[in-house]
N, C-alpha and C. Protein backbone atom coordinates (compact mmCIF):
# COMPACT_ATOMS: atom_id res chain seq x y z
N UNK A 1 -167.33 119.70 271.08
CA UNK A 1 -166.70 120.21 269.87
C UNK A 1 -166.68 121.74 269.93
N UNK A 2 -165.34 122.28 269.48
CA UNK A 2 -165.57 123.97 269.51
C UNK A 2 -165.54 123.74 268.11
N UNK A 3 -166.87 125.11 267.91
CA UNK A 3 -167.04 126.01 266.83
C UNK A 3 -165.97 127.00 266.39
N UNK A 4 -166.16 127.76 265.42
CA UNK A 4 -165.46 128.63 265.11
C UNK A 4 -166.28 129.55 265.44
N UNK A 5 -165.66 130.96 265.69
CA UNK A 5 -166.39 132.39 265.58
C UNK A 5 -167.52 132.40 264.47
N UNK A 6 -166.76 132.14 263.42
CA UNK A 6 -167.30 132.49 261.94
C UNK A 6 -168.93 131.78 262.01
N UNK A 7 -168.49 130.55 262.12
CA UNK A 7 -169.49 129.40 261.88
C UNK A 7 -170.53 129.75 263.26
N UNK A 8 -170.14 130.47 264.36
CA UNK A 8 -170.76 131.06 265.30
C UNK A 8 -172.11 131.98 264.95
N UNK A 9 -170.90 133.07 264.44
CA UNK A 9 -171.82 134.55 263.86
C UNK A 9 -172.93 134.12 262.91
N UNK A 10 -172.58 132.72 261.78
CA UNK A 10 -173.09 132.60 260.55
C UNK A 10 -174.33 131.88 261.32
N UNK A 11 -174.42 131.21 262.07
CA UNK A 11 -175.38 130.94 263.09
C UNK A 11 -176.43 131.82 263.65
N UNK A 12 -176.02 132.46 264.05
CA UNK A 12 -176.81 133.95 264.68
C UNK A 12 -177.20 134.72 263.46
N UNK A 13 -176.46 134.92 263.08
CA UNK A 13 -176.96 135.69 261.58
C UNK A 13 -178.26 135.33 260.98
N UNK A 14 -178.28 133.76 260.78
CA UNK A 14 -179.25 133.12 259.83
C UNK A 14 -180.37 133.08 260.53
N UNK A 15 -180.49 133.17 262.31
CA UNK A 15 -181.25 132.99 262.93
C UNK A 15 -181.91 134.27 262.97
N UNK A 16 -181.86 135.32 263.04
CA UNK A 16 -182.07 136.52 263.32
C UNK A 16 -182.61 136.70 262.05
N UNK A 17 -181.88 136.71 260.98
CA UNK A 17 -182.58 137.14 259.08
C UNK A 17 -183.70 136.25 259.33
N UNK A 18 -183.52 135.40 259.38
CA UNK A 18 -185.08 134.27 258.76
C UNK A 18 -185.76 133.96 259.70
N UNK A 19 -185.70 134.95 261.11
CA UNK A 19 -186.74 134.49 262.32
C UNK A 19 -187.01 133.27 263.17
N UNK A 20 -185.49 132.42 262.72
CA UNK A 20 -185.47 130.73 263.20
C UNK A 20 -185.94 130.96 264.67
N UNK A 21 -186.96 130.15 265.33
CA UNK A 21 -186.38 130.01 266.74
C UNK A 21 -184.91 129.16 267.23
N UNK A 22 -184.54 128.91 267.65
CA UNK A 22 -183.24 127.73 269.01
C UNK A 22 -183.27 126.66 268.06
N UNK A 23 -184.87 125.87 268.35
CA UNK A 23 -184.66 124.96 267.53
C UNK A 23 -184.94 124.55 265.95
N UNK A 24 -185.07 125.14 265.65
CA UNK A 24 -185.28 125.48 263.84
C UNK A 24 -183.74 125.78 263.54
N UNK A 25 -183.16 126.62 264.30
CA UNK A 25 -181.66 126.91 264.20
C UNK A 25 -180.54 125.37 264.54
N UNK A 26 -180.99 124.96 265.45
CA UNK A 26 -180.35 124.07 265.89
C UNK A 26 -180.56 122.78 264.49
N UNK A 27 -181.46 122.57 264.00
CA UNK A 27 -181.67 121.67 263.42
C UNK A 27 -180.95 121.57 261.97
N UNK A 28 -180.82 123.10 261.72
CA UNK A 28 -180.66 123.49 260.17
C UNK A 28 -179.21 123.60 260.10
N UNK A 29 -178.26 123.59 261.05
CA UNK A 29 -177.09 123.69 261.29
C UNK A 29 -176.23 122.49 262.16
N UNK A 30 -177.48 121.81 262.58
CA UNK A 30 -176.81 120.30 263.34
C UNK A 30 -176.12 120.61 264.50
N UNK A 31 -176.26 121.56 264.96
CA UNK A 31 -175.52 121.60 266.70
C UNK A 31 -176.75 121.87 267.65
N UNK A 32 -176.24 121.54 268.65
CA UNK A 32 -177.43 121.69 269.90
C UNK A 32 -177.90 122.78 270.20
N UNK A 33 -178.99 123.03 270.59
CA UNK A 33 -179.95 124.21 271.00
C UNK A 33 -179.41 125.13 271.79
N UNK A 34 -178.74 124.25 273.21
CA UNK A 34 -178.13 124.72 274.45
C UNK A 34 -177.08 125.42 273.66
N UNK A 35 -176.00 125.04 272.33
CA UNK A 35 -175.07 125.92 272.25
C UNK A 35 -175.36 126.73 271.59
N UNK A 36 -176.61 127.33 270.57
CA UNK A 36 -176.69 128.18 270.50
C UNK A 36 -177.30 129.57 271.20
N UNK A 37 -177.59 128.81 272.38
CA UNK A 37 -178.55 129.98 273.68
C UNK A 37 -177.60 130.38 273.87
N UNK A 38 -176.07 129.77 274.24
CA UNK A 38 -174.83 130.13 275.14
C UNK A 38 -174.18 131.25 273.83
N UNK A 39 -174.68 131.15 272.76
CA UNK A 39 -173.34 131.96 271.91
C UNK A 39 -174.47 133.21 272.19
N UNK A 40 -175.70 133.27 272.24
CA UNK A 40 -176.77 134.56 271.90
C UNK A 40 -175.78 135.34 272.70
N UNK A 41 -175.20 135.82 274.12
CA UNK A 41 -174.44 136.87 274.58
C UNK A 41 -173.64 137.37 274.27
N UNK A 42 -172.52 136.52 273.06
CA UNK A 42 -171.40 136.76 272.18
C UNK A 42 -171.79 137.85 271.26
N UNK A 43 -173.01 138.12 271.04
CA UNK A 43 -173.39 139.12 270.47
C UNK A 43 -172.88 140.56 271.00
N UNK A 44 -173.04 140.92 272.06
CA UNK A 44 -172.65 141.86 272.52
C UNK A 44 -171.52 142.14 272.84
N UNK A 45 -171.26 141.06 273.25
CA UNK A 45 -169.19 141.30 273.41
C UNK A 45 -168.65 141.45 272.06
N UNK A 46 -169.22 141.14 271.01
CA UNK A 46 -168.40 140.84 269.75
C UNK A 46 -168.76 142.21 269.23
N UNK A 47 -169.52 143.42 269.46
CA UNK A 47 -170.10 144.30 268.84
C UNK A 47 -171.14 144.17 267.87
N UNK A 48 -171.56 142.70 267.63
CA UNK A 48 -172.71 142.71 266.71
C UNK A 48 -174.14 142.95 267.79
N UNK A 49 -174.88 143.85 266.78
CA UNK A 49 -176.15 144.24 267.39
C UNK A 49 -177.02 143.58 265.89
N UNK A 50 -178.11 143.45 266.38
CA UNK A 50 -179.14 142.70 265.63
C UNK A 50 -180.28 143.87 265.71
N UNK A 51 -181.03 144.17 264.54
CA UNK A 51 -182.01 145.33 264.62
C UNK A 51 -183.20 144.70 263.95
N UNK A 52 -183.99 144.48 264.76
CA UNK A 52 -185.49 144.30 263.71
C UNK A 52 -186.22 145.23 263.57
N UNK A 53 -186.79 145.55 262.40
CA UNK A 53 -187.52 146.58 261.72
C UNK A 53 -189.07 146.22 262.62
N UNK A 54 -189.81 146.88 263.54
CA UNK A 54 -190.95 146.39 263.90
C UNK A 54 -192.29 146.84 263.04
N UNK A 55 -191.80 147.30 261.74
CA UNK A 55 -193.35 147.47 260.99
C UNK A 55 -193.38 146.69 260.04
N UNK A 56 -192.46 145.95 259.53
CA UNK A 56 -192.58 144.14 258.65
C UNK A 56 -192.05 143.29 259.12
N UNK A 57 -192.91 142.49 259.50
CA UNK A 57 -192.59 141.06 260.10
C UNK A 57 -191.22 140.39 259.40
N UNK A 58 -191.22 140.45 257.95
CA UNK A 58 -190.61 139.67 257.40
C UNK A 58 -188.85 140.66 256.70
N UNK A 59 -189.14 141.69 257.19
CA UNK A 59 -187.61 142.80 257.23
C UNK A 59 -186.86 143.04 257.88
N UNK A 60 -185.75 142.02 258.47
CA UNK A 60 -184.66 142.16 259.26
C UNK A 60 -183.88 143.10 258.73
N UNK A 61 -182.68 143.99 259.86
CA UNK A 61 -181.82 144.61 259.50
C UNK A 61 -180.70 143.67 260.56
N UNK A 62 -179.49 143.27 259.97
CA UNK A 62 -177.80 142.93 260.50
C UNK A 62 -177.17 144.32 260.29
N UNK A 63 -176.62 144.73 262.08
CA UNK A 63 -175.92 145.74 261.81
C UNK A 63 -174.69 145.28 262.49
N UNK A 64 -173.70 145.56 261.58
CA UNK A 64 -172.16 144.46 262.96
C UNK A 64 -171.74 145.94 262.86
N UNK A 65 -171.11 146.39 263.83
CA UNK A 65 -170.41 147.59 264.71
C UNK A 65 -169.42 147.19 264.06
């Protein structure tokens, strides 16, 4: 099955804000683990960069270019 971009990013997004690992992600969204390892590089081609704050565990920053 292809994904959409959207439903891609909204993937990565949620994973990155709330610290999901693969499979916490995979589960909460119902697609396989393997496809979300394969989209993690789309990050960079797409211009989204992901920034974690390293002095609170629990304070992500989403920065899309």
């Amino acid at each position: 099955m292809a994904y959409s971009f959207d439903f891609r990013r909204k993937v990565l997004s949620v994973k990155v804000e709330e610290g999901l690992s693969f499979v916490k992600a995979s589960e909460r969204f119902r697609v396989g683990v393997s496809s979300i390892v394969r989209w993690e590089p789309l990050n960079a081609a797409v211009g989204m960069m992901f920034h974690r704050n390293t002095n609170h565990k629990t304070n992500n920053t989403i920065v899309i270019a």
